[in-house]
C-alpha atoms as a PDB file:
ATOM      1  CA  UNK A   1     184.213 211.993  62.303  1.00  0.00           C
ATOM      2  CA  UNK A   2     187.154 213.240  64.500  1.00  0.00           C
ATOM      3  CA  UNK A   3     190.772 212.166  63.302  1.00  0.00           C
ATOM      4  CA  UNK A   4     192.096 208.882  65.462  1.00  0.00           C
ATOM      5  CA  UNK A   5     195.169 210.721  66.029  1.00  0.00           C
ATOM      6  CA  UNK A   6     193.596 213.697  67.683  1.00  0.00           C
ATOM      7  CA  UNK A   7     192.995 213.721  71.673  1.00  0.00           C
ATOM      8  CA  UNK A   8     189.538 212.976  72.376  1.00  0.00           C
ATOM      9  CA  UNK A   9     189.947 212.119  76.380  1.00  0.00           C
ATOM     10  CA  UNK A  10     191.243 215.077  78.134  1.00  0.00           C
ATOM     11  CA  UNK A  11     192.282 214.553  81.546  1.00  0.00           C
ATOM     12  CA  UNK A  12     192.683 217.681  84.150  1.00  0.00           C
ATOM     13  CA  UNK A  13     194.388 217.002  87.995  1.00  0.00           C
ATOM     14  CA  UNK A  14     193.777 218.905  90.713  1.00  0.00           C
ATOM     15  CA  UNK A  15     196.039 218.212  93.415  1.00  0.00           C
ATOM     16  CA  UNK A  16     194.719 218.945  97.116  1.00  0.00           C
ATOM     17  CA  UNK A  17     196.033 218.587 100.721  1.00  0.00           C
ATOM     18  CA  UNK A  18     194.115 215.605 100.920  1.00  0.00           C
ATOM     19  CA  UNK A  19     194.809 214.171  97.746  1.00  0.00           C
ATOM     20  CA  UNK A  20     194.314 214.118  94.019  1.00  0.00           C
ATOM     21  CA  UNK A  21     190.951 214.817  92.289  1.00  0.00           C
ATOM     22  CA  UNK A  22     191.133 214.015  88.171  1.00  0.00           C
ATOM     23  CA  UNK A  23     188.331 215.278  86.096  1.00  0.00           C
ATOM     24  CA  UNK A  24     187.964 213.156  82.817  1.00  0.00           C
ATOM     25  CA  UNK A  25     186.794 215.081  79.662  1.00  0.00           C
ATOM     26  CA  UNK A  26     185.146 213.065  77.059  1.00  0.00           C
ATOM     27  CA  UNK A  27     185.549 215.808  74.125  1.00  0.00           C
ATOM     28  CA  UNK A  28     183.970 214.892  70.921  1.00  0.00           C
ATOM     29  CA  UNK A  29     181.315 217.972  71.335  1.00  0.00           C
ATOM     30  CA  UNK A  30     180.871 218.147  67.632  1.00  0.00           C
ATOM     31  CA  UNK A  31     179.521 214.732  67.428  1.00  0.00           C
ATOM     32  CA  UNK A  32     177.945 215.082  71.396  1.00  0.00           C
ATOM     33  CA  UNK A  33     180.693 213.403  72.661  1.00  0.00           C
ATOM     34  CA  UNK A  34     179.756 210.321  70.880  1.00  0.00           C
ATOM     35  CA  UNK A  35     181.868 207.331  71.054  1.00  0.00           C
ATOM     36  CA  UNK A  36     184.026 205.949  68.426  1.00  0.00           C
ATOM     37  CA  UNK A  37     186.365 203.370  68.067  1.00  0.00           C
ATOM     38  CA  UNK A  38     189.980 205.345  68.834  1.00  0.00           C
ATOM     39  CA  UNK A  39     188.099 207.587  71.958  1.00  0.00           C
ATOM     40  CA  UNK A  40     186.911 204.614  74.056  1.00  0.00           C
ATOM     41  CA  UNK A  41     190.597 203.134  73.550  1.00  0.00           C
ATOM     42  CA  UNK A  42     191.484 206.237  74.768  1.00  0.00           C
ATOM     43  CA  UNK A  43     189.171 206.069  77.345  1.00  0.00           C
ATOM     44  CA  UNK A  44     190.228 203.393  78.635  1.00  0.00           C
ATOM     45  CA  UNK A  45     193.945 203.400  78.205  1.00  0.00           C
ATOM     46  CA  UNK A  46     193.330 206.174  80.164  1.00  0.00           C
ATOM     47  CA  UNK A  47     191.031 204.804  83.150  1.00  0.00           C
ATOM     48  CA  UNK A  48     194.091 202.217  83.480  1.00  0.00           C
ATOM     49  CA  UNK A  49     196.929 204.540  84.170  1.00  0.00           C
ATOM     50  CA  UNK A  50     194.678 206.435  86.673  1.00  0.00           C
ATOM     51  CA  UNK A  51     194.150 203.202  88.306  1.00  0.00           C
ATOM     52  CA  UNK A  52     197.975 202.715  89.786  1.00  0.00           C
ATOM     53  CA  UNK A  53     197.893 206.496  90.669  1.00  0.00           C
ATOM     54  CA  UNK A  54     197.943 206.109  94.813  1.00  0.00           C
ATOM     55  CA  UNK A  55     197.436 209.516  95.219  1.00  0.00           C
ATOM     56  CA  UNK A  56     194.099 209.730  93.503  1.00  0.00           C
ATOM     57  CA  UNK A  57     190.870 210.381  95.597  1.00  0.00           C
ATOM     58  CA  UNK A  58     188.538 210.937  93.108  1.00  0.00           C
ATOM     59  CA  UNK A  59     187.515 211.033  89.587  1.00  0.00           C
ATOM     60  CA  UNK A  60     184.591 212.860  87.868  1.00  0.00           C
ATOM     61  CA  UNK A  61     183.610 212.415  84.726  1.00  0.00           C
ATOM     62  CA  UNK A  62     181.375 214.718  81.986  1.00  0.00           C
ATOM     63  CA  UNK A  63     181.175 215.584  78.731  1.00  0.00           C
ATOM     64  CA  UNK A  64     182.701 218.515  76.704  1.00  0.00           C
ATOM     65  CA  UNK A  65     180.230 221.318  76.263  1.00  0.00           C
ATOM     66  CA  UNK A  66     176.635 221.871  77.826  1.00  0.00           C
ATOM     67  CA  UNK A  67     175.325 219.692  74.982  1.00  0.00           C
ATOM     68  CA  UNK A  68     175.640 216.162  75.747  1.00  0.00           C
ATOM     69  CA  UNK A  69     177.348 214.282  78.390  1.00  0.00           C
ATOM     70  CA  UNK A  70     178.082 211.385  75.968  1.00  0.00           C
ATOM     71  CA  UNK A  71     175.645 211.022  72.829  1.00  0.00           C
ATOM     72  CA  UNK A  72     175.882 207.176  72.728  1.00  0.00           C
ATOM     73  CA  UNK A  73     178.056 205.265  70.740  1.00  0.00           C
ATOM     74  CA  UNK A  74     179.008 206.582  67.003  1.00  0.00           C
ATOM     75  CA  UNK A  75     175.896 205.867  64.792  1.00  0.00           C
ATOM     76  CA  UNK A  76     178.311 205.872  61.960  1.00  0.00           C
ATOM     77  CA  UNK A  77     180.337 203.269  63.154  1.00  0.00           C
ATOM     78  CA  UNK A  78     177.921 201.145  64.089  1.00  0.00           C
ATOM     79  CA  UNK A  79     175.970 201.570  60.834  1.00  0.00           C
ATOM     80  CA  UNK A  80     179.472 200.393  58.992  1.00  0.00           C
ATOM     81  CA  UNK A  81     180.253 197.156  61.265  1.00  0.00           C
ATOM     82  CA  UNK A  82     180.019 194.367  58.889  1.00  0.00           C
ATOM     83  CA  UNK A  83     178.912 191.654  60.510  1.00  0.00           C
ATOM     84  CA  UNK A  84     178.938 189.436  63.351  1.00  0.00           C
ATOM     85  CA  UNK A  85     182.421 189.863  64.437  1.00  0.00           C
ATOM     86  CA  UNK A  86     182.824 193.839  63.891  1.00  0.00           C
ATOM     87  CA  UNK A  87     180.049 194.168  66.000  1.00  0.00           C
ATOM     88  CA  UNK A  88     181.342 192.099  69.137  1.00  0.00           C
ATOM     89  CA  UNK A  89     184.494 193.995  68.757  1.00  0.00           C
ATOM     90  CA  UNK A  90     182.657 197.382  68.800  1.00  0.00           C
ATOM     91  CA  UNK A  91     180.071 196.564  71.701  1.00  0.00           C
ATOM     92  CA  UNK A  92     183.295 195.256  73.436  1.00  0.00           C
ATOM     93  CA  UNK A  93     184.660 198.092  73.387  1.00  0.00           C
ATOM     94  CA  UNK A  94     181.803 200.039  74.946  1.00  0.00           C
ATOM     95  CA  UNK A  95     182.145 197.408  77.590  1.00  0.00           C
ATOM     96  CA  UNK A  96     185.689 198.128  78.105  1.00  0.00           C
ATOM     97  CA  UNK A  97     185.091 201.716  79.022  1.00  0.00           C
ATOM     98  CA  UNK A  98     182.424 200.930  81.566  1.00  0.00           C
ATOM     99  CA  UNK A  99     184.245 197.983  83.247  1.00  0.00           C
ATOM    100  CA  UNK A 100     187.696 201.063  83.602  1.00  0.00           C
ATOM    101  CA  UNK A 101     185.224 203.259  85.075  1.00  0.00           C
ATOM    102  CA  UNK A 102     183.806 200.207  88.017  1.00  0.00           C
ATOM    103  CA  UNK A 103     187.455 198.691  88.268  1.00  0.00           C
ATOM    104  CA  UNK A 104     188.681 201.899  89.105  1.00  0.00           C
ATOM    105  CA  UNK A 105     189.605 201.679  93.015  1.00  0.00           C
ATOM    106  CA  UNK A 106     187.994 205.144  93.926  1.00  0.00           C
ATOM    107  CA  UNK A 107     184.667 206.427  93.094  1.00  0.00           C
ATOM    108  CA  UNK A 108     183.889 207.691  90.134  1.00  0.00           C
ATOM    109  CA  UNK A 109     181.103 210.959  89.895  1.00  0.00           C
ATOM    110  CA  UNK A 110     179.096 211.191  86.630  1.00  0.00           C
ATOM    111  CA  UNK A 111     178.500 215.058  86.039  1.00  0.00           C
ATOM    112  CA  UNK A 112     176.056 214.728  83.404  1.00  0.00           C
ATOM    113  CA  UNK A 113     174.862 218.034  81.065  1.00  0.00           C
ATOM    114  CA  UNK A 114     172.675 217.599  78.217  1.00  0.00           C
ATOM    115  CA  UNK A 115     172.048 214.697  76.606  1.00  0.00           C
ATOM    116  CA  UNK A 116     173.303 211.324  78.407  1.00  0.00           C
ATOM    117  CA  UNK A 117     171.879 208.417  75.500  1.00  0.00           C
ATOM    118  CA  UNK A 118     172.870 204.823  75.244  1.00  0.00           C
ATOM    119  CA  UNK A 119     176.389 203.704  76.063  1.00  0.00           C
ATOM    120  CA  UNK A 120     176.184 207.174  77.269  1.00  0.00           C
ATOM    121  CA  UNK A 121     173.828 206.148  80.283  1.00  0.00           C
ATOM    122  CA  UNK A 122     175.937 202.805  80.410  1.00  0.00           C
ATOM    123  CA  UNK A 123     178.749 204.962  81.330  1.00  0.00           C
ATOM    124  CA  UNK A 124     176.918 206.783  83.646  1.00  0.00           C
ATOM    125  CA  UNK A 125     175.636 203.658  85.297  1.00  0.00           C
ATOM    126  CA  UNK A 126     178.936 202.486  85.749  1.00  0.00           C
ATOM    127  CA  UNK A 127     179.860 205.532  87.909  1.00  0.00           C
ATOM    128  CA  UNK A 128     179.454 205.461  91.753  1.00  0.00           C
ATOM    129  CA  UNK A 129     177.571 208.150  91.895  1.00  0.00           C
ATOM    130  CA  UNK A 130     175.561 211.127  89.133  1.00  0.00           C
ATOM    131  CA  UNK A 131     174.020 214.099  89.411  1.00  0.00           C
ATOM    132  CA  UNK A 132     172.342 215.734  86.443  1.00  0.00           C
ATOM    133  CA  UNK A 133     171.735 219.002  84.868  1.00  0.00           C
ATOM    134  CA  UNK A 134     167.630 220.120  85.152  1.00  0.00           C
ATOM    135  CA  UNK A 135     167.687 220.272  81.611  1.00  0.00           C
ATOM    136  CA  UNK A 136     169.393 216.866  80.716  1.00  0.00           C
ATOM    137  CA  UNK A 137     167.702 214.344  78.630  1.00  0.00           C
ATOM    138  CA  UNK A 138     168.759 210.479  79.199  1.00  0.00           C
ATOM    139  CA  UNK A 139     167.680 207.340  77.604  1.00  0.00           C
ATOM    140  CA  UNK A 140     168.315 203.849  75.943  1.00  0.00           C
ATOM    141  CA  UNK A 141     167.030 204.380  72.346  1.00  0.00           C
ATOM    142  CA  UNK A 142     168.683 201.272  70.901  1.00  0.00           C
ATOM    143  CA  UNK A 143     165.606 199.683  69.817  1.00  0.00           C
ATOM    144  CA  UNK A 144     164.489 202.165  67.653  1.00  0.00           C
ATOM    145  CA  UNK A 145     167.932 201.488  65.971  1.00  0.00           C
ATOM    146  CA  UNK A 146     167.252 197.969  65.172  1.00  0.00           C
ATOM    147  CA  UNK A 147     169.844 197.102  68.236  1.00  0.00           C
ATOM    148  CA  UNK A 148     168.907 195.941  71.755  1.00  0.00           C
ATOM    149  CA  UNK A 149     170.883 197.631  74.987  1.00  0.00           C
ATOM    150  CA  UNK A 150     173.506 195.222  76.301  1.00  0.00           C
ATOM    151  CA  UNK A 151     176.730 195.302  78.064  1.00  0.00           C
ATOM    152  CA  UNK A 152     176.341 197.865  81.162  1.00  0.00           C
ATOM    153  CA  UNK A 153     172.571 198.571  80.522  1.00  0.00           C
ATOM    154  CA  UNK A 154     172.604 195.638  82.989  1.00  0.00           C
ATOM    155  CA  UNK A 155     173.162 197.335  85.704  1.00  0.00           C
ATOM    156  CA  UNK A 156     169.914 199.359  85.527  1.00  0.00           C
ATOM    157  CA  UNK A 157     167.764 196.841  86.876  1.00  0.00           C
ATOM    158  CA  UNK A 158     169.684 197.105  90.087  1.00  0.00           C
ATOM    159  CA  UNK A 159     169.603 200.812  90.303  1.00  0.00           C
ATOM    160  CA  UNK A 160     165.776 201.532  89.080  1.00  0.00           C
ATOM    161  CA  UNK A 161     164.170 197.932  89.652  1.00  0.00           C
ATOM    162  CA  UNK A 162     163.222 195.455  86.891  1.00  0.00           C
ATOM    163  CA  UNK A 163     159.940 197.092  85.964  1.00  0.00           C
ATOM    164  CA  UNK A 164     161.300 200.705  85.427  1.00  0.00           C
ATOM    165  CA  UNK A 165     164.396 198.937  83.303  1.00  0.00           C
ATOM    166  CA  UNK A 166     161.962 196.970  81.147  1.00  0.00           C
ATOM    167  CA  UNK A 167     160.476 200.333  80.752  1.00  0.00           C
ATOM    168  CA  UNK A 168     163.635 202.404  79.936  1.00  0.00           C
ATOM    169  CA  UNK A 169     164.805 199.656  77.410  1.00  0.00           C
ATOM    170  CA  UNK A 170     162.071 198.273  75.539  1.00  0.00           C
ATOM    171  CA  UNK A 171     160.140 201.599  74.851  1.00  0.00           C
ATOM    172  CA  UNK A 172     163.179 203.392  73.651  1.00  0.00           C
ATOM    173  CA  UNK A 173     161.817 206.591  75.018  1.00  0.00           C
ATOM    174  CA  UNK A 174     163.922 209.766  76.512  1.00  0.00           C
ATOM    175  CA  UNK A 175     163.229 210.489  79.741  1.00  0.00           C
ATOM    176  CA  UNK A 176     164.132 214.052  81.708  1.00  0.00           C
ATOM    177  CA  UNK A 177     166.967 214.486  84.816  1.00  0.00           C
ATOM    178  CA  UNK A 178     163.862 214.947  86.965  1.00  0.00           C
ATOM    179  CA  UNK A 179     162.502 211.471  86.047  1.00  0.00           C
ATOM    180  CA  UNK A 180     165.929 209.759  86.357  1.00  0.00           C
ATOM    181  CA  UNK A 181     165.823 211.192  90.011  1.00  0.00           C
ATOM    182  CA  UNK A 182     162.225 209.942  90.614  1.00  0.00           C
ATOM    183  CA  UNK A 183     163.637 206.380  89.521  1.00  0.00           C
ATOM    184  CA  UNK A 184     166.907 206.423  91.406  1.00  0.00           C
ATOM    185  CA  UNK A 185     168.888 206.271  88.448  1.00  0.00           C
ATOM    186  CA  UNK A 186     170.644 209.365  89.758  1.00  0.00           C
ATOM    187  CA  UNK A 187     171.660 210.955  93.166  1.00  0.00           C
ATOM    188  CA  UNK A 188     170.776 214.188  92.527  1.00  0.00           C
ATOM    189  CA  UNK A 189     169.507 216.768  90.157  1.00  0.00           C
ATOM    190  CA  UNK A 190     170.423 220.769  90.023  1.00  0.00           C
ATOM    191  CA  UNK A 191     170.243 223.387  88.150  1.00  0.00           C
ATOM    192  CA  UNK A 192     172.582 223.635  85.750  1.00  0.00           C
ATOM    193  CA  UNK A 193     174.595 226.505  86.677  1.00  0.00           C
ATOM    194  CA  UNK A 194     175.294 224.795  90.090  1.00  0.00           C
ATOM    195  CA  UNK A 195     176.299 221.495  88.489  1.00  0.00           C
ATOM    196  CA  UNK A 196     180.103 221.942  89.418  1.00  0.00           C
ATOM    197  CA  UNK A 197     179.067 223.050  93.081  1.00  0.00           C
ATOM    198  CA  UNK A 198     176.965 219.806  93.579  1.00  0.00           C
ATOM    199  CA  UNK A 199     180.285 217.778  92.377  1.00  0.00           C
ATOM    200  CA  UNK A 200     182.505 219.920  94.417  1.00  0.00           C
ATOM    201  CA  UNK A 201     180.242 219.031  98.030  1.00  0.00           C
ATOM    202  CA  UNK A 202     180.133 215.511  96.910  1.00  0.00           C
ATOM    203  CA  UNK A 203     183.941 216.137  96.507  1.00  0.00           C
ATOM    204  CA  UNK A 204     184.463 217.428  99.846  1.00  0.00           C
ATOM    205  CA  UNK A 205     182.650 214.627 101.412  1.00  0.00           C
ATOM    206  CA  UNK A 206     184.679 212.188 100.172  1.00  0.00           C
ATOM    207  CA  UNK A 207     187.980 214.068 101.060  1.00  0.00           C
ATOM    208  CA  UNK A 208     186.811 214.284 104.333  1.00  0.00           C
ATOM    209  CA  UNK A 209     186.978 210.248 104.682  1.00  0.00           C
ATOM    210  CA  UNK A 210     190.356 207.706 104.918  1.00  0.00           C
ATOM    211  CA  UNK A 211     191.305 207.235 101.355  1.00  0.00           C
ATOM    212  CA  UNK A 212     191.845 203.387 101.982  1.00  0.00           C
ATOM    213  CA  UNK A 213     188.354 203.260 104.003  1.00  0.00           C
ATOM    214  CA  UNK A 214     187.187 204.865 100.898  1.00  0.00           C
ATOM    215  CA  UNK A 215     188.908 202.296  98.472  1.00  0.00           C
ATOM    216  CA  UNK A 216     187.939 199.332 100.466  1.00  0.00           C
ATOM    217  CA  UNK A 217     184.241 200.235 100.172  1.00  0.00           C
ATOM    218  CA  UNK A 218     184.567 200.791  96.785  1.00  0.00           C
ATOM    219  CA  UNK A 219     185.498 197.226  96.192  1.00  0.00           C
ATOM    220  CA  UNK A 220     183.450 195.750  98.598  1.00  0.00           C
ATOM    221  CA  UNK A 221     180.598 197.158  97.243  1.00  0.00           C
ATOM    222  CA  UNK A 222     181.176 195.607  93.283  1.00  0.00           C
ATOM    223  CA  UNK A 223     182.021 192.075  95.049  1.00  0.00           C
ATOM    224  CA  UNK A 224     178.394 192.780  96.738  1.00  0.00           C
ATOM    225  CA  UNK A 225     177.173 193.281  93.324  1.00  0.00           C
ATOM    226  CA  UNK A 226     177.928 189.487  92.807  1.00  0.00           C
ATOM    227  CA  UNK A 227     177.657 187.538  95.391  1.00  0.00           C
ATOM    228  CA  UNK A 228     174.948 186.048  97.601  1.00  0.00           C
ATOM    229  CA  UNK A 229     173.827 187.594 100.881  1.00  0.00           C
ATOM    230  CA  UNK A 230     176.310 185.358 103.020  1.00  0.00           C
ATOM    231  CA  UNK A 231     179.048 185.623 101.000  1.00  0.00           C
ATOM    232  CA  UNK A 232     178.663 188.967 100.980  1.00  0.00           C
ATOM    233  CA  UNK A 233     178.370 189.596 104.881  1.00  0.00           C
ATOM    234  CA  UNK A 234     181.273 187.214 104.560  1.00  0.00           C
ATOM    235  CA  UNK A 235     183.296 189.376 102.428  1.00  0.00           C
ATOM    236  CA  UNK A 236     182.301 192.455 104.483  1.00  0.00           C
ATOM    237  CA  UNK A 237     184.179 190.952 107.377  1.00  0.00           C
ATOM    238  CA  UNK A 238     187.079 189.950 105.524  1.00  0.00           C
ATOM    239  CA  UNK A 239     187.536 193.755 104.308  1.00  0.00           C
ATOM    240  CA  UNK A 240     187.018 195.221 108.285  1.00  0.00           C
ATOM    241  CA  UNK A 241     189.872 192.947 109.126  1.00  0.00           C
ATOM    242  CA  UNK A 242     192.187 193.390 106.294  1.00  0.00           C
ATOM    243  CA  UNK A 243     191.648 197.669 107.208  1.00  0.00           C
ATOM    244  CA  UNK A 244     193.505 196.106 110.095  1.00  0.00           C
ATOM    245  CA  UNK A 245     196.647 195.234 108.403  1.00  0.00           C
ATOM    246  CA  UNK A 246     196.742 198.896 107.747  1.00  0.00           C
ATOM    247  CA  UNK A 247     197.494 202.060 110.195  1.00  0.00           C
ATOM    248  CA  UNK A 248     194.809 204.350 108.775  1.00  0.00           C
ATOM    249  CA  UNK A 249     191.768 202.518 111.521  1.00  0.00           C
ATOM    250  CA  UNK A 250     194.192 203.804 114.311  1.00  0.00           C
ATOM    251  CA  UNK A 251     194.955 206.857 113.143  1.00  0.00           C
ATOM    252  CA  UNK A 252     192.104 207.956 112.374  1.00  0.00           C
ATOM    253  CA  UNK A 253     189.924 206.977 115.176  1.00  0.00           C
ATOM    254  CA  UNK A 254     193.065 208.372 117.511  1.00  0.00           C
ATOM    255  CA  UNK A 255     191.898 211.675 115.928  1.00  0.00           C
ATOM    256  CA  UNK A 256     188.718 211.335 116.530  1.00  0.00           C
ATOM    257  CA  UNK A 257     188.602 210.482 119.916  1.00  0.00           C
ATOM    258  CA  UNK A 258     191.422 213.202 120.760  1.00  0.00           C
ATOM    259  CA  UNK A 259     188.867 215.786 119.483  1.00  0.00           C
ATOM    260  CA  UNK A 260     186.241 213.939 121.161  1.00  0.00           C
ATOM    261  CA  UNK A 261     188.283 214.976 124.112  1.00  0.00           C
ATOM    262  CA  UNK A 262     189.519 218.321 123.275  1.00  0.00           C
ATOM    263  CA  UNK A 263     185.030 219.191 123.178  1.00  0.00           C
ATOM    264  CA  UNK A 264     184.597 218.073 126.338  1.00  0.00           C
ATOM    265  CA  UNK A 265     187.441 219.608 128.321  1.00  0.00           C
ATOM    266  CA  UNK A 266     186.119 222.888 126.522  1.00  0.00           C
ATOM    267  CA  UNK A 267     183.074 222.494 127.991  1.00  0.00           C
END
């Protein structure tokens, strides 16, 4: 098991002309990037302080290697927890990761390689958006470790459906990249030598929109996640008119229509 005091999160910038783009390691490749105890409060420790960074656009997050995205949690660990208590204080902290990765206020790309099992997935469900390696394998084995799924693993039902997450959770089963693109738990799947290009267009795309548009519908989008349908339209109106209070609408539309402009005097 890796040494608490050694760096298991290693965090890269990548400062652009429109912005900053952070790419989150999780590198524990010797144990798949499984998660133990001092890495997830790494993790999120880490997910925090990128959180009050205004000039960040973006964040994508994989695994060290071409072997696993994340492993799961540390079987080790989990096989030690003695009792009751341990246990809520481990599980917690898998939840802790995952909530870092939703309350962050810009999106949040899973680039997953390999294997992508357990509070590996949950992480991956609690990005905004994944794309997968041809060759990766996902799944929620923790039955066939005497353990249900919990914390994030409830998200799946609202990205594959209640059927397809009874499936994925009470079976136990691993399931290919192909099939978690079939089911919609992923955006996208590509070969793995293009994995980084697939991130970098998804990359560009978001550039290419207002940061604070981008941040807005970010957290519109998780209130959606709990509210009813009119408090939700309700809450979409609230976030148009608070873009208000801001420049970017203006400026950004004045662009637009200038070059609307520009095109048809060239014509």
């Amino acid at each position: 098991m890796p040494s608490s005091s050694r760096k298991q999160i290693d965090v890269r910038l990548d400062d652009r002309p429109a912005g900053r783009i952070v790419t989150v390691i999780i590198d524990n490749p010797a144990r798949l990037n499984a998660m133990n105890g001092a890495l997830m409060d790494e993790f999120a420790q880490v997910f925090s302080d990128l959180g009050a960074d205004s000039q960040l656009r973006a964040v994508v997050l994989t695994g060290a290697g071409e072997r696993a995205f994340v492993g799961g949690a540390d079987i080790d660990e989990m096989a030690a927890l003695s009792g009751p208590d341990a246990a809520r204080a481990f599980i917690t902290r898998v939840h802790l990761c995952c909530e870092a990765v939703r309350a962050l206020p810009v999106p949040v790309i899973a680039r997953i390689q390999g294997y992508c099992f357990g509070a590996g997935l949950e992480l991956a469900a609690a990005c905004d958006l994944r794309v997968a390696a041809e060759g990766a394998q996902l799944g929620m084995p923790e039955v066939r470790l005497g353990i249900p799924s919990v914390v994030e693993a409830a998200l799946l039902p609202g990205l594959v459906g209640w059927g397809r997450a009874r499936e994925i959770l009470l079976l136990g089963e691993t399931f290919s990249a192909a099939k978690a693109l079939e089911w919609q738990l992923v955006e996208a799947v590509v070969p793995a030598g293009d994995l980084d290009a697939a991130v970098e267009t998804w990359l560009g795309q978001l550039l290419a929109c207002a940061p604070g548009a981008v941040r807005r519908q970010k957290a519109l989008i998780r209130a959606w996640e709990d509210l009813p349908l009119k408090a939700a339209i309700a809450a979409g109106v609230d976030a148009f008119a608070a873009s208000f209070e801001t420049s970017e609408p203006a400026a950004v539309m004045g662009e637009f229509l200038a070059a609307r402009a520009a095109r048809k005097m060239a014509r």
